[in-house]
Protein backbone atom coordinates (compact mmCIF):
# COMPACT_ATOMS: atom_id res chain seq x y z
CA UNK A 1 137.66 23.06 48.95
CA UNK A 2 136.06 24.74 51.85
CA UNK A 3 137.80 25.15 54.90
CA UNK A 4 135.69 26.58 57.44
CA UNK A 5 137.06 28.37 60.53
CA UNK A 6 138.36 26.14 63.30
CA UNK A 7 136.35 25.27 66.71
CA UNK A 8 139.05 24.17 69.17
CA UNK A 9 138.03 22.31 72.24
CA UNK A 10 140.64 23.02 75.49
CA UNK A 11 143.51 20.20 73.67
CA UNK A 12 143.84 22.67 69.58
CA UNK A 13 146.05 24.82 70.77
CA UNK A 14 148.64 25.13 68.25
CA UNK A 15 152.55 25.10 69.08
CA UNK A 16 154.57 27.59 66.98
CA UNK A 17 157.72 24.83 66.95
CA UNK A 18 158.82 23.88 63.23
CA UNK A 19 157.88 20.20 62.93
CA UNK A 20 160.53 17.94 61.06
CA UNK A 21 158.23 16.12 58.69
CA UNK A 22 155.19 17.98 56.91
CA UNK A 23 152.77 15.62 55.00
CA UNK A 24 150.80 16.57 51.27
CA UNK A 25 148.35 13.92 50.44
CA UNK A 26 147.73 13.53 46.48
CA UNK A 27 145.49 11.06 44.44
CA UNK A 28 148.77 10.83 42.74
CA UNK A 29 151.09 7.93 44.15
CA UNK A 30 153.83 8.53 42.02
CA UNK A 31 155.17 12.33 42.74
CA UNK A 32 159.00 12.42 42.31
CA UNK A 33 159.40 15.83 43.15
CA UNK A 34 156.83 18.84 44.23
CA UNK A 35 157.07 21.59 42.17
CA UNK A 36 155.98 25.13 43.41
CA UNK A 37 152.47 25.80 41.66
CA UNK A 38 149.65 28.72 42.18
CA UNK A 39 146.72 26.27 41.97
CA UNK A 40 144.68 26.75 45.36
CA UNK A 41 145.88 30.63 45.83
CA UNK A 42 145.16 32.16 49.41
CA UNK A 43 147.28 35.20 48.55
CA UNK A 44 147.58 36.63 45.16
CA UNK A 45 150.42 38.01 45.87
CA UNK A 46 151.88 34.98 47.42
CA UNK A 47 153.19 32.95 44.45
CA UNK A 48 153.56 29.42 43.28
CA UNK A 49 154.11 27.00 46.32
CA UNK A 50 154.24 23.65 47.51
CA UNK A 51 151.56 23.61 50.20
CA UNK A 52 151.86 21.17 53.18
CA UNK A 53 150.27 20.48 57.04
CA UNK A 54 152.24 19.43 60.15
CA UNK A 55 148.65 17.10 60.62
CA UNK A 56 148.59 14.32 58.67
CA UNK A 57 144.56 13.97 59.80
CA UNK A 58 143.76 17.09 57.85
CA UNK A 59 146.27 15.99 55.07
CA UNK A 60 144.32 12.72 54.40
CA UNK A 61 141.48 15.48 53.67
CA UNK A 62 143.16 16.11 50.50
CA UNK A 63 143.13 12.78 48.70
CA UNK A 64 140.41 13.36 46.62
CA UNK A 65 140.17 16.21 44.79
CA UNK A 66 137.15 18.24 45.50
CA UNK A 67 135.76 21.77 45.40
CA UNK A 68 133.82 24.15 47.87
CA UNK A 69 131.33 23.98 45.47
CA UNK A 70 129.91 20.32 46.74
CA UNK A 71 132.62 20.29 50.07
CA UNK A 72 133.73 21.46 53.08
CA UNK A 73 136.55 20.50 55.69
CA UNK A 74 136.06 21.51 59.04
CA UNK A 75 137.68 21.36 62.75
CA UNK A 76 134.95 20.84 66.21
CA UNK A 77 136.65 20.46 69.22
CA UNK A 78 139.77 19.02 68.16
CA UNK A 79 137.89 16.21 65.14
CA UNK A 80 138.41 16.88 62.10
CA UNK A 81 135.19 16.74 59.87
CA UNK A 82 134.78 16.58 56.12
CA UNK A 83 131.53 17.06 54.99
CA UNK A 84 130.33 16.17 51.12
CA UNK A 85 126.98 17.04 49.15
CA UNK A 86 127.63 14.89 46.09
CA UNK A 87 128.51 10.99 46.88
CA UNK A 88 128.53 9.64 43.55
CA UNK A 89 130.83 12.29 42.39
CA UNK A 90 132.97 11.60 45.30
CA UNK A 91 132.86 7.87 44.94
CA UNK A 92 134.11 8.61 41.46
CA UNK A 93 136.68 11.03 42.06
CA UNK A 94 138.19 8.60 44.51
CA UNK A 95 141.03 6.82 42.86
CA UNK A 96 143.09 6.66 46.39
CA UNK A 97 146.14 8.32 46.09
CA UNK A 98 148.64 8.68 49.17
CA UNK A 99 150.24 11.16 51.63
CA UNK A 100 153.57 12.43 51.43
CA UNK A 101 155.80 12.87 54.06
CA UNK A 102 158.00 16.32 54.04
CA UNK A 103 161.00 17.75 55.12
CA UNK A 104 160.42 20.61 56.26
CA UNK A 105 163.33 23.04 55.67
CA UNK A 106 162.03 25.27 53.22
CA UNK A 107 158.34 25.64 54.64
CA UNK A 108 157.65 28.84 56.48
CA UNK A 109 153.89 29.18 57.58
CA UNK A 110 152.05 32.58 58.08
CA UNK A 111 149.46 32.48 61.24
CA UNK A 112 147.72 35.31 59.75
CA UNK A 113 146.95 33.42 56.17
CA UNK A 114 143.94 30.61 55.77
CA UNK A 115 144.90 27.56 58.38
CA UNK A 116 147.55 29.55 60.18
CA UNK A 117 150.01 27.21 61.34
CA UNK A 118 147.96 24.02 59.99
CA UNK A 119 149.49 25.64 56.62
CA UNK A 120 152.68 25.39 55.35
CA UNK A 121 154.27 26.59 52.04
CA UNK A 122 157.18 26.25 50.19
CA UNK A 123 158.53 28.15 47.60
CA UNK A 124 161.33 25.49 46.64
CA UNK A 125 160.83 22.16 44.91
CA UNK A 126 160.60 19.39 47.47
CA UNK A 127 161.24 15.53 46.81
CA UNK A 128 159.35 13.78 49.30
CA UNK A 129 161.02 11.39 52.06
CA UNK A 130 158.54 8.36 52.17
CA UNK A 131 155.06 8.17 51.61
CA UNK A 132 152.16 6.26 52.56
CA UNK A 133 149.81 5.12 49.86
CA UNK A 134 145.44 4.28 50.04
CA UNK A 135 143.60 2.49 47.85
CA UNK A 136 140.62 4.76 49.03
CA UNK A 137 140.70 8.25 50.04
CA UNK A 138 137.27 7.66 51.70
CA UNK A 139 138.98 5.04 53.56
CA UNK A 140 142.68 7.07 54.38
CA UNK A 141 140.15 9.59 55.96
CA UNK A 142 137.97 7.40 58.25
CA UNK A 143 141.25 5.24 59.49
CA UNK A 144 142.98 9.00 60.13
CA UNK A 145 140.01 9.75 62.33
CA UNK A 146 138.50 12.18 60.10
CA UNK A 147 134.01 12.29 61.02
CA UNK A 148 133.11 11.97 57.01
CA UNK A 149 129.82 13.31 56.77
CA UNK A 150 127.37 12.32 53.40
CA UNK A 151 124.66 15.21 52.82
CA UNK A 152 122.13 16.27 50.56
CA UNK A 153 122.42 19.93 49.02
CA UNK A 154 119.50 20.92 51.15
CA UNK A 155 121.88 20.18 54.58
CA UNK A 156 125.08 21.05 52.77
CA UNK A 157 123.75 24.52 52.41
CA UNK A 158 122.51 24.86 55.77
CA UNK A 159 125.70 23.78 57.38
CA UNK A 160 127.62 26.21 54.89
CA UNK A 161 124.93 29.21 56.48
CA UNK A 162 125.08 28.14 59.78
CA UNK A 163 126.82 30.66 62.58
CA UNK A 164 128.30 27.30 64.42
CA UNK A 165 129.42 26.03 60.61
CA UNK A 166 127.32 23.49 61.01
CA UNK A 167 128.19 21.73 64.33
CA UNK A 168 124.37 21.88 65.81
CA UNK A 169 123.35 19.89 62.00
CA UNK A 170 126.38 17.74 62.47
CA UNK A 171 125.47 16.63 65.71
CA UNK A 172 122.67 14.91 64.40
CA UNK A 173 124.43 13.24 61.93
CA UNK A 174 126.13 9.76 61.80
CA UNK A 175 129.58 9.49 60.69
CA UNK A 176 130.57 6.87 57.86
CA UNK A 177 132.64 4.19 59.43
């Protein structure tokens, strides 16, 4: 999945405090336990890990599995935006799943890796403490708050190339709702 780099407005600035509860979102609803895995490396030389996000917003990004290939997630002035150049595939990926709440007392985060303090890892199985589960991770998304954006390849490629990552395009875009 793409993540673009983040365009806070004056309210993104990002505390540094620990939060209690860290949230993974999964089109699996029936995760036991999180095992430590090297699946979406940022760091070769980081490891397996169980990868979580103090924002469950952004987490609801993660329901349906997608690649950079044919997605992107981004952050304008404090919305969070996920933008998708393949519908049908989406539509069909899109089993719902749900988000997992975690405790977070074996996460550390790195500032200096990917999302920074929007990214959390674990290098110790976690067993989730509730969970909240979506019949629809289109739908998870849009009630989070998250600006879901359907493009062609044509506009997909010219957010992906644009200096602003797109916010000018996006601008002139509706949202689903």
């Amino acid at each position: 999945m793409k993540i673009k780099s983040e365009q806070f407005g004056s309210e993104g600035r990002v505390e540094n405090k620990k939060p209690e509860i860290l949230f993974h979102a999964s089109s699996d609803r029936k995760i036991s336990e999180f095992l430590p895995k090297a699946e979406s490396v940022r760091d070769e030389n980081e490891g397996p890990v169980v990868f979580a996000t103090p924002d469950e917003i952004y987490a609801s990004c993660f329901i349906v599995p997608t690649d950079d290939s044919w997605s992107q997630i981004s952050r304008f002035d404090g919305a969070q935006t996920f933008i998708c150049s393949d519908r049908k595939k989406f539509m069909q990926l899109d089993k719902g799943g749900s988000i997992y709440s975690l405790a977070s007392e074996t996460f550390v985060t790195d500032p200096e890796k990917s999302r920074g303090t929007r990214e959390w890892t674990s290098e110790e199985k976690v067993k989730p403490v509730d969970k909240k589960d979506y019949e629809s991770g289109l739908q998870a998304m849009i009630e989070h708050g998250v600006k879901v954006y359907f493009v062609d390849a044509e506009t997909f490629k010219k957010i992906n190339e644009a200096e602003d990552h797109g916010l000018e395009i996006l601008k002139t875009l509706t949202p689903e709702k």
